[in-house]
C-alpha atoms as a PDB file:
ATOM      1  CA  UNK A   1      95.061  69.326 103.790  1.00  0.00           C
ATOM      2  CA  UNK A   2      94.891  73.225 104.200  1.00  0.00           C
ATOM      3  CA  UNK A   3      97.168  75.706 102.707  1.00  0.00           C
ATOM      4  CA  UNK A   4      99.131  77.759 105.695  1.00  0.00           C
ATOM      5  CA  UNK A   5     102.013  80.078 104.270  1.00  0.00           C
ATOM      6  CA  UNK A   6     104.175  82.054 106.074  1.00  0.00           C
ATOM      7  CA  UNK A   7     106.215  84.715 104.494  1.00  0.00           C
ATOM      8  CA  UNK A   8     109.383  86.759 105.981  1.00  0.00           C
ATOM      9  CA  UNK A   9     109.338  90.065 104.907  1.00  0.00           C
ATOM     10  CA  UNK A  10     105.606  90.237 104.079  1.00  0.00           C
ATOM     11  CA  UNK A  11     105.749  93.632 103.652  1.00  0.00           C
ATOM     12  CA  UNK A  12     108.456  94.156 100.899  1.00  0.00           C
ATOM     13  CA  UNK A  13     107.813  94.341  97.084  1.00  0.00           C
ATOM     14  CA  UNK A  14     108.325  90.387  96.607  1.00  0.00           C
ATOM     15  CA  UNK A  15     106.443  89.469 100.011  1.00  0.00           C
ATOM     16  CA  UNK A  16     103.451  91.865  99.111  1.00  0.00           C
ATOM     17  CA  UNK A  17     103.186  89.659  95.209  1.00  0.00           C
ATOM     18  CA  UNK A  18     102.998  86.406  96.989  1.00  0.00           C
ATOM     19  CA  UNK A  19     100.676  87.194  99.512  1.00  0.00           C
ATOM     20  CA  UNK A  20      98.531  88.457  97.088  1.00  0.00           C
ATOM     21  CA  UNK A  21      98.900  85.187  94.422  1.00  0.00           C
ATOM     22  CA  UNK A  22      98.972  83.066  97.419  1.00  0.00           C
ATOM     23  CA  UNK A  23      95.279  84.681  98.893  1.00  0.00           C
ATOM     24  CA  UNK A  24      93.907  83.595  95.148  1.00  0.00           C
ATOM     25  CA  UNK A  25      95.280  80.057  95.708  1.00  0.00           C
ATOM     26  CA  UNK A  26      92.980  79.877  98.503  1.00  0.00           C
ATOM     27  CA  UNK A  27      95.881  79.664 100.706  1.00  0.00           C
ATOM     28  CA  UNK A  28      95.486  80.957 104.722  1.00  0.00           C
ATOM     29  CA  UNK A  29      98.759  83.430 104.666  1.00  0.00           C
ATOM     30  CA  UNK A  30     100.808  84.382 107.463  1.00  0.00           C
ATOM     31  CA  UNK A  31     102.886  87.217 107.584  1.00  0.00           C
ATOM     32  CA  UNK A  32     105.993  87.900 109.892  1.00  0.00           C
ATOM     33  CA  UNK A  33     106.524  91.830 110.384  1.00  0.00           C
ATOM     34  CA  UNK A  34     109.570  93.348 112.051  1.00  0.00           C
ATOM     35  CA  UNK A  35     108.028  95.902 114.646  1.00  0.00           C
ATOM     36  CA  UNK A  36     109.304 100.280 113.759  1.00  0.00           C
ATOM     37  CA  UNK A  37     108.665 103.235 114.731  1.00  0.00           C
ATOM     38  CA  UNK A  38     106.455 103.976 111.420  1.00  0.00           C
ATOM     39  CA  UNK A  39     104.131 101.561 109.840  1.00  0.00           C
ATOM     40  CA  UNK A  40     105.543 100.141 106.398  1.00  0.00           C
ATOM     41  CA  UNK A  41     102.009  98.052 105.281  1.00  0.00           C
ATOM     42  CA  UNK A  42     101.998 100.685 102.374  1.00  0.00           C
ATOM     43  CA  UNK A  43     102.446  97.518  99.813  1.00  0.00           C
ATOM     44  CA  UNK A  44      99.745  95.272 101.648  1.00  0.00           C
ATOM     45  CA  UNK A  45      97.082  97.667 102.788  1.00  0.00           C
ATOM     46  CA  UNK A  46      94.139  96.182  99.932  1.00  0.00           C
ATOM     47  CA  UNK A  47      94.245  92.981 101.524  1.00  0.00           C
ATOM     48  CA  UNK A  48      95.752  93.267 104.533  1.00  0.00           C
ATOM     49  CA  UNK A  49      92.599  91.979 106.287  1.00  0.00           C
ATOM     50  CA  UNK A  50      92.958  88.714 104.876  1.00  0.00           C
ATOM     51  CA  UNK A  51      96.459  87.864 105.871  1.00  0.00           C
ATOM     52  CA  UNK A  52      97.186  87.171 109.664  1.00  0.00           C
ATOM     53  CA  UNK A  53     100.190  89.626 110.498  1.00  0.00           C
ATOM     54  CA  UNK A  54     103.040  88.175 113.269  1.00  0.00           C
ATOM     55  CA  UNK A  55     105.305  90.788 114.932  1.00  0.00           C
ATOM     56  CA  UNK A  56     109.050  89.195 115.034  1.00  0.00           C
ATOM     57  CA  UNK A  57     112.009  89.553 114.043  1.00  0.00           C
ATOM     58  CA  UNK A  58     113.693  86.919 111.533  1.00  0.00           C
ATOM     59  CA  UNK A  59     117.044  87.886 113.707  1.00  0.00           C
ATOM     60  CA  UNK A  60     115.703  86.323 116.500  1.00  0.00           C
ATOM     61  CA  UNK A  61     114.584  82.248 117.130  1.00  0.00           C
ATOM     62  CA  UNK A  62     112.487  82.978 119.605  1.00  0.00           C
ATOM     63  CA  UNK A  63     110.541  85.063 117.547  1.00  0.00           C
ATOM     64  CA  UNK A  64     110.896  82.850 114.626  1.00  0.00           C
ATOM     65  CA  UNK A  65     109.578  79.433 117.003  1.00  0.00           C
ATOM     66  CA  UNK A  66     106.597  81.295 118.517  1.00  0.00           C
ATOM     67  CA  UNK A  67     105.945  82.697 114.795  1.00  0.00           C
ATOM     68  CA  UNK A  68     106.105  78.544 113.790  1.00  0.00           C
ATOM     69  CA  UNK A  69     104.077  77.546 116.267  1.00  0.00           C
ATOM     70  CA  UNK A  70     101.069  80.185 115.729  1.00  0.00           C
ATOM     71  CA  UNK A  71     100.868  79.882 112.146  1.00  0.00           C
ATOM     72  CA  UNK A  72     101.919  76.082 111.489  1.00  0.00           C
ATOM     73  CA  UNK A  73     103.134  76.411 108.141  1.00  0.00           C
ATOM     74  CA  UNK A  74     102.896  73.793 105.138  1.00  0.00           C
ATOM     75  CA  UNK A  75     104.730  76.321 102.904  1.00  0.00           C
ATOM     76  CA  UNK A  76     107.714  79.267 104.350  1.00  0.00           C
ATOM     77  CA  UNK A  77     108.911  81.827 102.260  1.00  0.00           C
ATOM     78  CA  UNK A  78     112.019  83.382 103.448  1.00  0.00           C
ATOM     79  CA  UNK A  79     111.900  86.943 101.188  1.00  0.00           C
ATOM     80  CA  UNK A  80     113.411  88.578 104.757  1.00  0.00           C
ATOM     81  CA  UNK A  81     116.522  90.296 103.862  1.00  0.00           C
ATOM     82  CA  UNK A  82     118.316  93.728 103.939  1.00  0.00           C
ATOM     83  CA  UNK A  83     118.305  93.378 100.276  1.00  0.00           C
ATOM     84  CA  UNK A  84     119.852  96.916  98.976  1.00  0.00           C
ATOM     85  CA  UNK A  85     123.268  96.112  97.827  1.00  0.00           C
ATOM     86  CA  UNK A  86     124.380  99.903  98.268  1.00  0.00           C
ATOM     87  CA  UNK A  87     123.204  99.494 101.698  1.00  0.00           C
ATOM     88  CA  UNK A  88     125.723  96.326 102.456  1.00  0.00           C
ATOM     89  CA  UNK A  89     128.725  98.390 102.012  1.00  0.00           C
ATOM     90  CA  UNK A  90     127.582 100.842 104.861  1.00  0.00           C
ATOM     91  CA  UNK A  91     125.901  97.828 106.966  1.00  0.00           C
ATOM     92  CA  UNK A  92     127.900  94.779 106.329  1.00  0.00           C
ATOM     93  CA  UNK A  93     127.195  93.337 109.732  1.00  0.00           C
ATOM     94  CA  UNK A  94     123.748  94.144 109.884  1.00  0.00           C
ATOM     95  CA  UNK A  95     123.788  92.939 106.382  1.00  0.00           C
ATOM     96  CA  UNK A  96     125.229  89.625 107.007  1.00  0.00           C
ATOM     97  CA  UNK A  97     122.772  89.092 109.878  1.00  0.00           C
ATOM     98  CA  UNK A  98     119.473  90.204 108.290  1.00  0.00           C
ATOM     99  CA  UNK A  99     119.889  88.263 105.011  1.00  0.00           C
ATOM    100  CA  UNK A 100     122.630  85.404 105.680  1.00  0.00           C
ATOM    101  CA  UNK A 101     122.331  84.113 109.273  1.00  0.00           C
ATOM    102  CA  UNK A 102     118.851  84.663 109.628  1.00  0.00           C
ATOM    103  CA  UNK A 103     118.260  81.505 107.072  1.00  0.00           C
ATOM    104  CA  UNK A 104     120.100  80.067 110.120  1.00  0.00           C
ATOM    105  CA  UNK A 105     118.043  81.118 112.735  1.00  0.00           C
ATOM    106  CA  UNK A 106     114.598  80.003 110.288  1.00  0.00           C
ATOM    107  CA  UNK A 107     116.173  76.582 110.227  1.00  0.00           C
ATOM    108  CA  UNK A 108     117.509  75.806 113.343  1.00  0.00           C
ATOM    109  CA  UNK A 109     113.729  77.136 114.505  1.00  0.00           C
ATOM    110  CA  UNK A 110     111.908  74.547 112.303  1.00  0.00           C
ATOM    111  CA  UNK A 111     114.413  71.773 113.056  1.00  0.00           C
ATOM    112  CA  UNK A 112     113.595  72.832 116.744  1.00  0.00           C
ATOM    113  CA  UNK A 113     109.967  73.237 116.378  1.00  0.00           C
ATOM    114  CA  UNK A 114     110.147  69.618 114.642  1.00  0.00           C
ATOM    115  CA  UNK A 115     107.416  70.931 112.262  1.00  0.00           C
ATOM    116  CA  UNK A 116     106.973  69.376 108.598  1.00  0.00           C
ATOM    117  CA  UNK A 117     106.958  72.411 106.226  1.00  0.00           C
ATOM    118  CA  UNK A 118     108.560  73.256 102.778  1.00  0.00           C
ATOM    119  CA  UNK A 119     110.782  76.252 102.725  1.00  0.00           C
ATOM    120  CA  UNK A 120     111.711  78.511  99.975  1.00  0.00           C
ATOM    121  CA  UNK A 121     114.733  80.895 100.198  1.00  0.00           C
ATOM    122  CA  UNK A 122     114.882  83.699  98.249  1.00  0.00           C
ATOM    123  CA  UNK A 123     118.259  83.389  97.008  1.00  0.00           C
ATOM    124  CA  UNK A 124     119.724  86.196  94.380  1.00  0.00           C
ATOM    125  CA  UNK A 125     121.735  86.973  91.137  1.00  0.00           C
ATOM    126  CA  UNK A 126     124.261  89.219  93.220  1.00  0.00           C
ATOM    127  CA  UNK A 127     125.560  85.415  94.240  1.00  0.00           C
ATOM    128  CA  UNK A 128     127.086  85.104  90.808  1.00  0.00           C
ATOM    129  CA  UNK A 129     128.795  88.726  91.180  1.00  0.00           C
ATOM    130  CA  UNK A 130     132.238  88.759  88.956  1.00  0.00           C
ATOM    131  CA  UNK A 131     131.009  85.895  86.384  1.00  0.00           C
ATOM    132  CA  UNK A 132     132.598  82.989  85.321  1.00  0.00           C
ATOM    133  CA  UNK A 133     130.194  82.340  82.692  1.00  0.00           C
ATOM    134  CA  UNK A 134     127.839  83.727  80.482  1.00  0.00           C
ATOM    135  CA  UNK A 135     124.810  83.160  80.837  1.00  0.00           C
ATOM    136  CA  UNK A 136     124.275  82.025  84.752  1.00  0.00           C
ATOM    137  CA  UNK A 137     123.018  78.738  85.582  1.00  0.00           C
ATOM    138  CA  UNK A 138     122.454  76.540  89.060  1.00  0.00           C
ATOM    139  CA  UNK A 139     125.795  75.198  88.333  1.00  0.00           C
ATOM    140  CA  UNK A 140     127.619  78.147  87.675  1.00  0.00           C
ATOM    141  CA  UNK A 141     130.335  78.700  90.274  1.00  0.00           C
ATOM    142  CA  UNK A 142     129.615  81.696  92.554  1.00  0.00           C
ATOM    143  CA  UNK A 143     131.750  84.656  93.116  1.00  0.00           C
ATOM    144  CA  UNK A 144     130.235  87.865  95.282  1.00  0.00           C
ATOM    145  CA  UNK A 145     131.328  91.156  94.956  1.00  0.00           C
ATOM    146  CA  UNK A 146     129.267  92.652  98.153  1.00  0.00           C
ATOM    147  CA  UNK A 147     128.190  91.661 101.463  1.00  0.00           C
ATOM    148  CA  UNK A 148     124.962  91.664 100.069  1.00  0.00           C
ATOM    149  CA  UNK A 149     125.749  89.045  97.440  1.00  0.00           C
ATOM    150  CA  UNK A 150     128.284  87.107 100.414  1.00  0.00           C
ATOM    151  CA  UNK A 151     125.096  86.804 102.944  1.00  0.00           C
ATOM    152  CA  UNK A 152     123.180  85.661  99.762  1.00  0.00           C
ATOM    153  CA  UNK A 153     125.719  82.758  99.461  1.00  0.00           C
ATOM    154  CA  UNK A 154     125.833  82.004 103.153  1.00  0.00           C
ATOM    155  CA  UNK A 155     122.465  81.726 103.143  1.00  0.00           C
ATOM    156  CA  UNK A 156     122.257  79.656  99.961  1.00  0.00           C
ATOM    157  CA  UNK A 157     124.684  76.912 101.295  1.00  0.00           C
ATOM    158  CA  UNK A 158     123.189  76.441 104.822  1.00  0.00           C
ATOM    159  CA  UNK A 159     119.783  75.841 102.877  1.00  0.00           C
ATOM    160  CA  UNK A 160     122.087  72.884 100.889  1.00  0.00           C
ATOM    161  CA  UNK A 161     123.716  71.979 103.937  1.00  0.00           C
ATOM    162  CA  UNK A 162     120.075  71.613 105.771  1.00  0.00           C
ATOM    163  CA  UNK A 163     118.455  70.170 103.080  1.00  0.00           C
ATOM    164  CA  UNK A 164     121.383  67.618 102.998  1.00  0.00           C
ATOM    165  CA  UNK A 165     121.639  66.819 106.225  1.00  0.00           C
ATOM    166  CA  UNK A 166     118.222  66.738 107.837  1.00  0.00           C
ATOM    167  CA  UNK A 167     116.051  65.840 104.799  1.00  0.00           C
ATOM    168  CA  UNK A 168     114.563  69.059 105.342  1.00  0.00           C
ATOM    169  CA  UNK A 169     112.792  70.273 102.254  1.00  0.00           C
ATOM    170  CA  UNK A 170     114.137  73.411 101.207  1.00  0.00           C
ATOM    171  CA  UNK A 171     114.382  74.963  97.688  1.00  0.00           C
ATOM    172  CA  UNK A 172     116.216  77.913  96.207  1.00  0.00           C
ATOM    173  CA  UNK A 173     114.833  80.497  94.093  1.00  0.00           C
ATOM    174  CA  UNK A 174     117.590  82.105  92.931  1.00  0.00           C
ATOM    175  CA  UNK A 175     115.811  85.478  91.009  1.00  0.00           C
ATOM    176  CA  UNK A 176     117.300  88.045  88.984  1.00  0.00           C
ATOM    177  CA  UNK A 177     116.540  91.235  88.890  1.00  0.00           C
ATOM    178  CA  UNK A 178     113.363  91.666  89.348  1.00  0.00           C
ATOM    179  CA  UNK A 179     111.446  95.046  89.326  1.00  0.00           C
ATOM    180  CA  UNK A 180     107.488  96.827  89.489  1.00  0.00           C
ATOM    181  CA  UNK A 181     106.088  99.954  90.771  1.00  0.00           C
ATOM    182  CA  UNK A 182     106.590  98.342  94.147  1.00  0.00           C
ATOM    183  CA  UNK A 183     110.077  98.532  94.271  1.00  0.00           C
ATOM    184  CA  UNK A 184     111.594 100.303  96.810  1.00  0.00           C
ATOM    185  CA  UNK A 185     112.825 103.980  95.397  1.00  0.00           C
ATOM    186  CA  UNK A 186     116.511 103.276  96.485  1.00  0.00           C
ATOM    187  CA  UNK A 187     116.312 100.946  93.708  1.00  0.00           C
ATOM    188  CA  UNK A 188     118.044 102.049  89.977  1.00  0.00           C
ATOM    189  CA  UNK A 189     115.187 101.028  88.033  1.00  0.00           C
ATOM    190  CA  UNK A 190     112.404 102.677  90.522  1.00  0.00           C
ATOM    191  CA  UNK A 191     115.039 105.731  90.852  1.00  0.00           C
ATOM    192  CA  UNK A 192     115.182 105.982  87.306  1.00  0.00           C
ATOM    193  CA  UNK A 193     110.978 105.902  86.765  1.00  0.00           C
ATOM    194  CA  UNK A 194     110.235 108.248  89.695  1.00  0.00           C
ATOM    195  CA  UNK A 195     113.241 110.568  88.472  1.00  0.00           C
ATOM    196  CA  UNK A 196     111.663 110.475  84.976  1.00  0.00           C
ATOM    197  CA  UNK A 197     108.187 111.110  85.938  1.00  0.00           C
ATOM    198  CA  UNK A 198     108.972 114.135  87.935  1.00  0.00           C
ATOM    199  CA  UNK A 199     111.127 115.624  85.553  1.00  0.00           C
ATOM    200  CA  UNK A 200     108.320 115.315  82.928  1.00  0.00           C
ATOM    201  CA  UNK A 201     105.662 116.950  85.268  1.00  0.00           C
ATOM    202  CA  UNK A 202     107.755 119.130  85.595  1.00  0.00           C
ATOM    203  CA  UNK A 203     108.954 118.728  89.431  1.00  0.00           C
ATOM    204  CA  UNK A 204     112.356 118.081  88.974  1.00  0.00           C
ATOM    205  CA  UNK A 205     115.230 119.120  86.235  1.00  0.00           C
ATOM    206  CA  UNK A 206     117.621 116.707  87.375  1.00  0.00           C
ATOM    207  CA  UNK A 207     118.707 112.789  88.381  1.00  0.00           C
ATOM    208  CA  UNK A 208     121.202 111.922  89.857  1.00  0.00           C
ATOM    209  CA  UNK A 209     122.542 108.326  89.008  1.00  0.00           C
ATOM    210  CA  UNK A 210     125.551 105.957  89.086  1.00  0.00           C
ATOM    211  CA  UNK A 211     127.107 103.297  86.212  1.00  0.00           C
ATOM    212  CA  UNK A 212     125.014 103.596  83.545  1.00  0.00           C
ATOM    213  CA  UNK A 213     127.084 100.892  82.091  1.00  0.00           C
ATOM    214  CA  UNK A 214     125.916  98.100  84.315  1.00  0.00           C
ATOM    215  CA  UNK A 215     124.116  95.325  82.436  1.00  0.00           C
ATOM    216  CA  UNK A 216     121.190  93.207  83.975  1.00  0.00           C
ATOM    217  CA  UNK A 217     118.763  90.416  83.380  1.00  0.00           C
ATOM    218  CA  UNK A 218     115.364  92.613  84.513  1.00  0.00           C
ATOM    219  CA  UNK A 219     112.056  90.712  84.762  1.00  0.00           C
ATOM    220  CA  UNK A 220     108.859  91.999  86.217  1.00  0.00           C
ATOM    221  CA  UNK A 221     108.674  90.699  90.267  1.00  0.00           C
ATOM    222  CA  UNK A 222     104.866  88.757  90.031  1.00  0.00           C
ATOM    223  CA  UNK A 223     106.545  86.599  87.635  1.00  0.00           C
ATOM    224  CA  UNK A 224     109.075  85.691  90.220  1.00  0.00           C
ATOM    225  CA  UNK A 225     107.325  85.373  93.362  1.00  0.00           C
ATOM    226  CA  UNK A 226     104.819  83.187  90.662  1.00  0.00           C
ATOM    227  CA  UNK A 227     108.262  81.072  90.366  1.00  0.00           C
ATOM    228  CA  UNK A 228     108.527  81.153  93.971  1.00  0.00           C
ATOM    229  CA  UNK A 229     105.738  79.143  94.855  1.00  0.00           C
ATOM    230  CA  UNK A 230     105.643  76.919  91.447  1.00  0.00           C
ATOM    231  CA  UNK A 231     109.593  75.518  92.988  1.00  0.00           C
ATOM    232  CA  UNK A 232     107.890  74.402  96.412  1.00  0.00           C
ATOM    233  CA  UNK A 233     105.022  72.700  94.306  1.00  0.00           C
ATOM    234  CA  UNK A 234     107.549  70.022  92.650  1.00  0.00           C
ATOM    235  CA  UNK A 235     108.178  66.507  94.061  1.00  0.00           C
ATOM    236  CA  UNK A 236     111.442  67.334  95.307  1.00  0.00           C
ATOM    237  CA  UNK A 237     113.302  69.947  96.948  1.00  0.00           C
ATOM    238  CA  UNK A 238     115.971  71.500  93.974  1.00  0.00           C
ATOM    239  CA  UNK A 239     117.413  74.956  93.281  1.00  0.00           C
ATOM    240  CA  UNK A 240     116.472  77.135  90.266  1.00  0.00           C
ATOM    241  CA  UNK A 241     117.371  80.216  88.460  1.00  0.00           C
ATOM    242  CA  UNK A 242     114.725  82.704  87.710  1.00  0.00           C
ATOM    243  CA  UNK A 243     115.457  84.905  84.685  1.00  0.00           C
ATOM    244  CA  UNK A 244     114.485  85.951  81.067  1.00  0.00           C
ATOM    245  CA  UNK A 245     117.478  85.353  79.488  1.00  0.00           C
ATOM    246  CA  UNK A 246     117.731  88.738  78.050  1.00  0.00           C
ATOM    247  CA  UNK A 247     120.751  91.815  79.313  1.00  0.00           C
ATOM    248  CA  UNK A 248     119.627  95.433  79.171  1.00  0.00           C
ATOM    249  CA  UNK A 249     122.360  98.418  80.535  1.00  0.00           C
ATOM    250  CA  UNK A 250     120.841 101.090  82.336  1.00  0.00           C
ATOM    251  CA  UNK A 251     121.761 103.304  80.175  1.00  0.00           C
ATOM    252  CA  UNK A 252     118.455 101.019  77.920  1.00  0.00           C
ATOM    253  CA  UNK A 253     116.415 101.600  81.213  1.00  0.00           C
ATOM    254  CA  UNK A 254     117.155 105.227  80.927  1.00  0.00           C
ATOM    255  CA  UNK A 255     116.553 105.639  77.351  1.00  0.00           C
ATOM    256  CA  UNK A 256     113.481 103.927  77.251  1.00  0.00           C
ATOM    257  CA  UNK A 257     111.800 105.653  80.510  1.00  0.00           C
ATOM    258  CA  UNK A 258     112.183 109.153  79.074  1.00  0.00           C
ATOM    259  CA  UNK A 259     110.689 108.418  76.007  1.00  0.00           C
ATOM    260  CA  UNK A 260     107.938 106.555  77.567  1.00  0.00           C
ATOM    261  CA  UNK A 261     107.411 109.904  79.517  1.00  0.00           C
ATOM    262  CA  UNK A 262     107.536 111.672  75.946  1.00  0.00           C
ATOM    263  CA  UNK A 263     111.177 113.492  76.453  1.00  0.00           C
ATOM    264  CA  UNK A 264     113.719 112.125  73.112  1.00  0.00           C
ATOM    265  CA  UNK A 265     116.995 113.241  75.141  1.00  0.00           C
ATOM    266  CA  UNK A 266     117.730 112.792  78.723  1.00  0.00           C
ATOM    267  CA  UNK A 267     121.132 114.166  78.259  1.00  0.00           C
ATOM    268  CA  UNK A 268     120.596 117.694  80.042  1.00  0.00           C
ATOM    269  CA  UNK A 269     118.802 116.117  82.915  1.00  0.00           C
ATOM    270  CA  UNK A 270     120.959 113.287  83.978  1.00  0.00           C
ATOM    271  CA  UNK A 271     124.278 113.832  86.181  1.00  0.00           C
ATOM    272  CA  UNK A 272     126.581 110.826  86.780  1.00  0.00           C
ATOM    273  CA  UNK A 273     127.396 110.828  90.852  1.00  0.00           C
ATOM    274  CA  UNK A 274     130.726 109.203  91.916  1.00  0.00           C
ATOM    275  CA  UNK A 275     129.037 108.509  95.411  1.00  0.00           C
ATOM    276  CA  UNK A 276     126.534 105.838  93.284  1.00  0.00           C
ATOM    277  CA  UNK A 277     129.460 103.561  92.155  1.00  0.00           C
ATOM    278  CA  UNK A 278     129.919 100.492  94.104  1.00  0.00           C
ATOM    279  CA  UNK A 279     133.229 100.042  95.752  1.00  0.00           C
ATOM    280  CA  UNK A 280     133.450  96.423  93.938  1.00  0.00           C
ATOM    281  CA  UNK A 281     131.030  96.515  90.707  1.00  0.00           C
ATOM    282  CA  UNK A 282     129.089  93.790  88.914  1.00  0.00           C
ATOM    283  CA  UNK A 283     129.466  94.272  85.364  1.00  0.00           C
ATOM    284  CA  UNK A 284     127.017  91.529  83.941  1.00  0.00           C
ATOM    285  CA  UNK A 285     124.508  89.545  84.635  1.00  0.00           C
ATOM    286  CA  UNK A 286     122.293  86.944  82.498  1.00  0.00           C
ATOM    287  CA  UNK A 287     120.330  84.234  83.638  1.00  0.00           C
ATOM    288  CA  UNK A 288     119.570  80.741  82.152  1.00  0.00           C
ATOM    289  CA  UNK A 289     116.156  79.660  83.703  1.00  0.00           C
ATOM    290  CA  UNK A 290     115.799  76.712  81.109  1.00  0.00           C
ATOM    291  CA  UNK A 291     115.340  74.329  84.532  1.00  0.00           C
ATOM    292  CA  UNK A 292     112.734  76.499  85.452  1.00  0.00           C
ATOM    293  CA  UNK A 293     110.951  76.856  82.482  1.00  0.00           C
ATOM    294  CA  UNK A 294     111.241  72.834  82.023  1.00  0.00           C
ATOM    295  CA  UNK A 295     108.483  72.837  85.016  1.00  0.00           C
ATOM    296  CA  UNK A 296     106.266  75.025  83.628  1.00  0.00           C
ATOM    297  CA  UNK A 297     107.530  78.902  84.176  1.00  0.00           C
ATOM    298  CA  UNK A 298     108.122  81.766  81.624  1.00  0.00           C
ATOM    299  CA  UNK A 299     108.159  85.594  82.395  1.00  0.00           C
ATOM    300  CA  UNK A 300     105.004  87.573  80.463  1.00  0.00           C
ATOM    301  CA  UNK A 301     106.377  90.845  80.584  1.00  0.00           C
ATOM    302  CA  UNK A 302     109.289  92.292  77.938  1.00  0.00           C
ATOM    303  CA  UNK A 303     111.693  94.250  79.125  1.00  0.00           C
ATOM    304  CA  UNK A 304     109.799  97.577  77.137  1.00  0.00           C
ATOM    305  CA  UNK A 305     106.771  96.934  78.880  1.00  0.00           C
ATOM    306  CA  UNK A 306     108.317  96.953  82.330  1.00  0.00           C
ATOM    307  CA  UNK A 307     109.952 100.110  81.978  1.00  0.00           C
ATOM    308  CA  UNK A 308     106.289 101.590  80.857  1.00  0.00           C
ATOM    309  CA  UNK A 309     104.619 100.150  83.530  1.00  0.00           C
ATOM    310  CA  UNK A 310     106.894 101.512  86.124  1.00  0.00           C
ATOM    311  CA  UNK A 311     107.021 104.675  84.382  1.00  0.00           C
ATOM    312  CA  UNK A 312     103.496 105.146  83.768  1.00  0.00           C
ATOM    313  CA  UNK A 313     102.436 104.012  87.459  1.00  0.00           C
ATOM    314  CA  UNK A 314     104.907 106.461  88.776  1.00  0.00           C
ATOM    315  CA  UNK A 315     103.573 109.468  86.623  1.00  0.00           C
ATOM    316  CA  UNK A 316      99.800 108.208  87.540  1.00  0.00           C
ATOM    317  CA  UNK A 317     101.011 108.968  91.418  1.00  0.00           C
ATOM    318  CA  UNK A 318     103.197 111.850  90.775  1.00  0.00           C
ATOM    319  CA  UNK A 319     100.136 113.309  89.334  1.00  0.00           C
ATOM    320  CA  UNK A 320      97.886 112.673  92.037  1.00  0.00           C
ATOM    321  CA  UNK A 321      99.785 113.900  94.438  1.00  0.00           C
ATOM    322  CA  UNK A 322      99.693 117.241  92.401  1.00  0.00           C
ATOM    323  CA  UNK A 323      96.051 117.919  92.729  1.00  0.00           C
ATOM    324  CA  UNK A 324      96.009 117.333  96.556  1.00  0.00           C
END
């Protein structure tokens, strides 16, 4: 039997990994691409020729049934969301649509289509928000402190709920935070390495940057979108955390960046901007993958080596871009 994926939100850092893994798997991978003004195949371009791209819109069943029924999945990854949780508090309702109902729509448009297909939702950390327990696990109780993380539950529980009630095979991959050089720049971590590289090549003298007290359980995104598509491998449809097990502040993402960049104090460079706090704020986050890595999964990239990577990629660019 051939190998037909379809991803939501093909074009983002997570959809972009797992198109990529998935084209080495030999699969035949669909993509579903909300139509703009301006292009965003930035992330995709070096093999964009070998994935079959679907305009749609995962707000909309129509799209989501004629999107079924041209690409006739054996595998879906749901990765669609508006997944900036600074965002959420300007767009709840857009929010809520985007990355909770729309695992709705996907459902009720497979359960309509009456298609046989494994589905993986991207489900997310932000679910666990104000935690009851240290570290995370599937069974830990959830308790959001965005819309962001509240469309992430909503999402999660219809998955359940289908899953439960139609047989349906869907699974939940719920990641941490996950980061790389394709992470979008709104992003602390890619804020922090694009901040440092400019101030190092001497482009900028300042960034600008919220909590540096936050804590977070950061892993490097192929790893996840690797646990992605080992969960819709198993025998049975089940949920899963995706973490390393390890917290780092970003005040440690900070430190480390500028002295990957070769600068010992970041002190005179860094100003702390009200504007950056979140109106509700998650203090802590740690993940306990152990059911994951019971089936075979473990991250391969330390926390230090992330922050060079993304530090080191975004210097490589920065420094391109000079010479143009």
């Amino acid at each position: 039997m051939s190998k037909i994926a379809l991803i939501t939100g093909i074009t983002g850092q997570d959809g972009s990994y797992l198109a990529e893994q998935l084209l080495d798997e030999d699969y035949e991978v669909y993509g579903l691409y909300r139509r703009s003004s301006l292009p965003h195949f930035e992330r995709i371009e070096e093999f964009k020729d070998k994935i079959k791209l679907i305009e749609g819109d995962i707000t909309d069943v129509g799209s989501l049934i004629r999107a079924l029924k041209e690409s006739e999945p054996t595998e879906i990854y749901n990765l669609a969301a508006q997944s900036f949780v600074g965002t959420s508090w300007t767009q709840p309702i857009n929010t809520m649509n985007t990355t909770g109902l729309s695992m709705l729509n996907l459902l009720e448009a497979i359960r309509l289509s009456d298609i046989e297909t494994r589905v993986l939702q991207a489900s997310s950390s932000e679910m666990f928000g104000k935690v009851v327990e240290t570290p995370q696990n599937e069974n830990t109780p959830f308790y959001p402190r965005s819309p962001y993380g509240v469309a992430k539950v909503a999402a999660y529980w219809i998955s359940v709920n289908y899953r439960e009630s139609y047989g349906m095979f869907i699974s939940n991959c719920i990641a941490f935070n996950h980061e790389s050089p394709r992470r979008g720049i709104e992003f602390v971590t890619r804020k922090i390495s694009n901040g440092v590289a400019n101030i190092a090549l001497g482009k900028s003298d300042r960034l600008e940057l919220g909590n540096l007290e936050s804590k977070r359980d950061w892993g490097y995104a192929p790893d996840y979108t690797r646990a992605m598509h080992l969960i819709l491998q198993q025998s049975k449809a089940d949920d899963y955390v995706a973490a390393t097990g390890e917290t780092h502040s970003v005040r440690e993402f900070l430190d480390r960046a500028f002295k990957v960049a070769g600068i010992d104090s970041w002190d005179k460079y860094v100003i702390i901007n009200q504007k950056y706090f979140r109106p509700a704020e998650v203090d802590l986050l740690t993940g306990d993958a152990s059911k994951l890595r019971n089936i075979g999964w473990k991250p391969s990239i330390s926390f230090d080596d992330l922050v060079k990577i993304m530090v080191d990629y975004d210097m490589q660019i920065l420094s391109k871009d000079g010479l143009e």
